[in-house]
C-alpha atoms as a PDB file:
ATOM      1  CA  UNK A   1       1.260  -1.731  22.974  1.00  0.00           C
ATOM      2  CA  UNK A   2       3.014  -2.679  19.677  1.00  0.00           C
ATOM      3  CA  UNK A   3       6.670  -3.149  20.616  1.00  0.00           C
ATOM      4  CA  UNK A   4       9.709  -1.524  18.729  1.00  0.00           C
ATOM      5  CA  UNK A   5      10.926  -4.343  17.459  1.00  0.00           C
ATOM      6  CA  UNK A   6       6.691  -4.807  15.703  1.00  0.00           C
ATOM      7  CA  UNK A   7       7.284  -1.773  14.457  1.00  0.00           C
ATOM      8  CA  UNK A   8      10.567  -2.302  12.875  1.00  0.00           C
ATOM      9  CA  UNK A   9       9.295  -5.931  11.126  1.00  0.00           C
ATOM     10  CA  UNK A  10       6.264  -3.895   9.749  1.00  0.00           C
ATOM     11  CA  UNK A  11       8.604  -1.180   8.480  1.00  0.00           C
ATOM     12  CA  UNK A  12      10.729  -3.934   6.973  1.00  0.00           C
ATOM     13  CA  UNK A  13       8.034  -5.071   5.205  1.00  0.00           C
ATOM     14  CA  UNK A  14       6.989  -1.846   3.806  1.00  0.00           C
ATOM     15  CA  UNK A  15      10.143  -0.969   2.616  1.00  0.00           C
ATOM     16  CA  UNK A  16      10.712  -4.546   0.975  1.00  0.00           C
ATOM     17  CA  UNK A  17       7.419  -3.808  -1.288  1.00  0.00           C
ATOM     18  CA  UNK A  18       7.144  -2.334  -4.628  1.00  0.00           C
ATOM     19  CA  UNK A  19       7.604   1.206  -4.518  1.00  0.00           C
ATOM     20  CA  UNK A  20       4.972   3.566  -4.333  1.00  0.00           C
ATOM     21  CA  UNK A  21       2.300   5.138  -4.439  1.00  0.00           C
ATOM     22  CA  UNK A  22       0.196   2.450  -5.504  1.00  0.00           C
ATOM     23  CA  UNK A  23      -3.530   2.664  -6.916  1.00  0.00           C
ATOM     24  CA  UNK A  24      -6.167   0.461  -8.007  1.00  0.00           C
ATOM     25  CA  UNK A  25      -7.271   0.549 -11.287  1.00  0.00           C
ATOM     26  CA  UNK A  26     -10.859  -1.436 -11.456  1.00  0.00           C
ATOM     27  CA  UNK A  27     -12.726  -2.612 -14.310  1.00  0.00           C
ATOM     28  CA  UNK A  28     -15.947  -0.280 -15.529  1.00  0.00           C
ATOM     29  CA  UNK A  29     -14.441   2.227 -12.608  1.00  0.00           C
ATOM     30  CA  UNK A  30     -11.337   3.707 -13.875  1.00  0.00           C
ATOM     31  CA  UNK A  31     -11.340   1.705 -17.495  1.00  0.00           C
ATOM     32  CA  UNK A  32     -13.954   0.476 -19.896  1.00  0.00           C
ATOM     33  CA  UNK A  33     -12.287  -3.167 -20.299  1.00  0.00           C
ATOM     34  CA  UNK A  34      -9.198  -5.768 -18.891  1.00  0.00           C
ATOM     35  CA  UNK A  35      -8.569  -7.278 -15.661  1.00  0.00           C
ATOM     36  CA  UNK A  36      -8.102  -5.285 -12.472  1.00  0.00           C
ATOM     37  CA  UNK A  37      -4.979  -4.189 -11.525  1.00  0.00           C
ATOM     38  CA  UNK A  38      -3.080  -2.894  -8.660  1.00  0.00           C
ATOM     39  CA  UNK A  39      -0.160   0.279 -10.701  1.00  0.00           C
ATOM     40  CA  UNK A  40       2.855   0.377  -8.742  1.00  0.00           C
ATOM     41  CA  UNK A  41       5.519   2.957  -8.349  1.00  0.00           C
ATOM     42  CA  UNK A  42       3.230   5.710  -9.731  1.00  0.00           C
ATOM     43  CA  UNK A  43       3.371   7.001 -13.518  1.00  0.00           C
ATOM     44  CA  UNK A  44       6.293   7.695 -15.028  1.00  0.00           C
ATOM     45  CA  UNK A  45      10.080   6.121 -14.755  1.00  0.00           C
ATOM     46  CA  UNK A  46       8.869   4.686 -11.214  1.00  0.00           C
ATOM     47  CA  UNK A  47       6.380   2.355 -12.710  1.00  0.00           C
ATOM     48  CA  UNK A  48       6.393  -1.074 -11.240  1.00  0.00           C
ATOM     49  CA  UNK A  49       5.225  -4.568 -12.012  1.00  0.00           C
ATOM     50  CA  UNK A  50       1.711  -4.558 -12.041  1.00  0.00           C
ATOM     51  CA  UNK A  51      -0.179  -6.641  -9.149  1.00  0.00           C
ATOM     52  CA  UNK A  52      -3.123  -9.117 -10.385  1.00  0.00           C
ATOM     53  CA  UNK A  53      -5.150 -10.888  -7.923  1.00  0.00           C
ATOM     54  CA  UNK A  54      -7.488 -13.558  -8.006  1.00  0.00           C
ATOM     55  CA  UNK A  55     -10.619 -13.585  -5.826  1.00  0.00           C
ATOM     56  CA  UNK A  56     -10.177 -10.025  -4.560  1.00  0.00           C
ATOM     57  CA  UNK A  57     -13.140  -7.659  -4.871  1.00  0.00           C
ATOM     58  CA  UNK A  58     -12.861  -3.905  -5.543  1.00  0.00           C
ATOM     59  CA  UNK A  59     -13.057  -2.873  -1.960  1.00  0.00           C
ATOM     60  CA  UNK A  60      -9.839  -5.566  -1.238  1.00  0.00           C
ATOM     61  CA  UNK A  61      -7.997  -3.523  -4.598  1.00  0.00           C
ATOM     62  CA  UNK A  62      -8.345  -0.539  -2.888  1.00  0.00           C
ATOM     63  CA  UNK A  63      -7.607  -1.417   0.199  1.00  0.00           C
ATOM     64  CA  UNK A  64      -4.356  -3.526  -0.960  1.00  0.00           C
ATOM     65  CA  UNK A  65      -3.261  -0.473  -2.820  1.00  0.00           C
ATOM     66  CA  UNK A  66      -3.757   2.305  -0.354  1.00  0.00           C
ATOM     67  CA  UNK A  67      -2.421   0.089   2.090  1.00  0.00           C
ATOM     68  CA  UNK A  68       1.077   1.153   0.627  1.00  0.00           C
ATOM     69  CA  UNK A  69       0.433   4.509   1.100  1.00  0.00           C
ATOM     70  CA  UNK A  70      -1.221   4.869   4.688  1.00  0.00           C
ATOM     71  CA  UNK A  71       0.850   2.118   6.501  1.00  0.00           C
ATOM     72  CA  UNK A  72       3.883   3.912   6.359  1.00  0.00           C
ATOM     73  CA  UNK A  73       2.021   7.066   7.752  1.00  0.00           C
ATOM     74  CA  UNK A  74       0.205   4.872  10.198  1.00  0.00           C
ATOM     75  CA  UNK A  75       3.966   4.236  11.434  1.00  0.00           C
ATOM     76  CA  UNK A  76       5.279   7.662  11.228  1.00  0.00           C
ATOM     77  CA  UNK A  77       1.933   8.997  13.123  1.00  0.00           C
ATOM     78  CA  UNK A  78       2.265   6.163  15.704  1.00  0.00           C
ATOM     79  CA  UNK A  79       5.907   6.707  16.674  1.00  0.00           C
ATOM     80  CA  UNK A  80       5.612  10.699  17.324  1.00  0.00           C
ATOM     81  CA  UNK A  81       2.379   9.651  19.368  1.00  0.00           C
ATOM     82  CA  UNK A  82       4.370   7.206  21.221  1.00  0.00           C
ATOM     83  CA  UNK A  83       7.112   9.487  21.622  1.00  0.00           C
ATOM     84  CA  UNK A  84       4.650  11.936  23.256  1.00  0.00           C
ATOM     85  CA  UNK A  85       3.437   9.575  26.042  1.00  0.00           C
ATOM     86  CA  UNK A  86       6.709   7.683  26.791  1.00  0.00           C
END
């Protein structure tokens, strides 16, 4: 079972990320030309640094991305669960 103290380094690292929510924008998916791009911090006054990566296919953009978004559920989920069988 993932310990606390797991749980508290993952959080950590959530929290020291970008804000979100995060998306993938591909190229010839979501616009007609320029490189892929993870958008952070959602539209707006939130907006973030945009994330470039080398290498990475679609599927690893949008898993990178949403990764912001369902990690920090995945946590929240996880610890009522826990709290439920401990």
């Amino acid at each position: 079972m993932i310990t606390d103290k797991e749980l508290e380094e993952i959080e950590a690292r959530v929290n020291s990320a970008q804000p979100g929510p995060w998306k993938a924008i591909i190229e010839g998916r979501d616009q007609e030309s320029g490189s892929s791009f993870i958008l952070t911090g959602g539209d707006g006054d939130n907006r973030g640094e945009d994330i470039y990566l080398d290498g990475a296919t679609d599927d690893d953009y949008d898993f990178i991305a949403n990764a912001r978004q369902d990690i920090p559920r995945l946590l929240q989920e996880f610890r009522e669960l826990k709290k439920k069988i401990i």
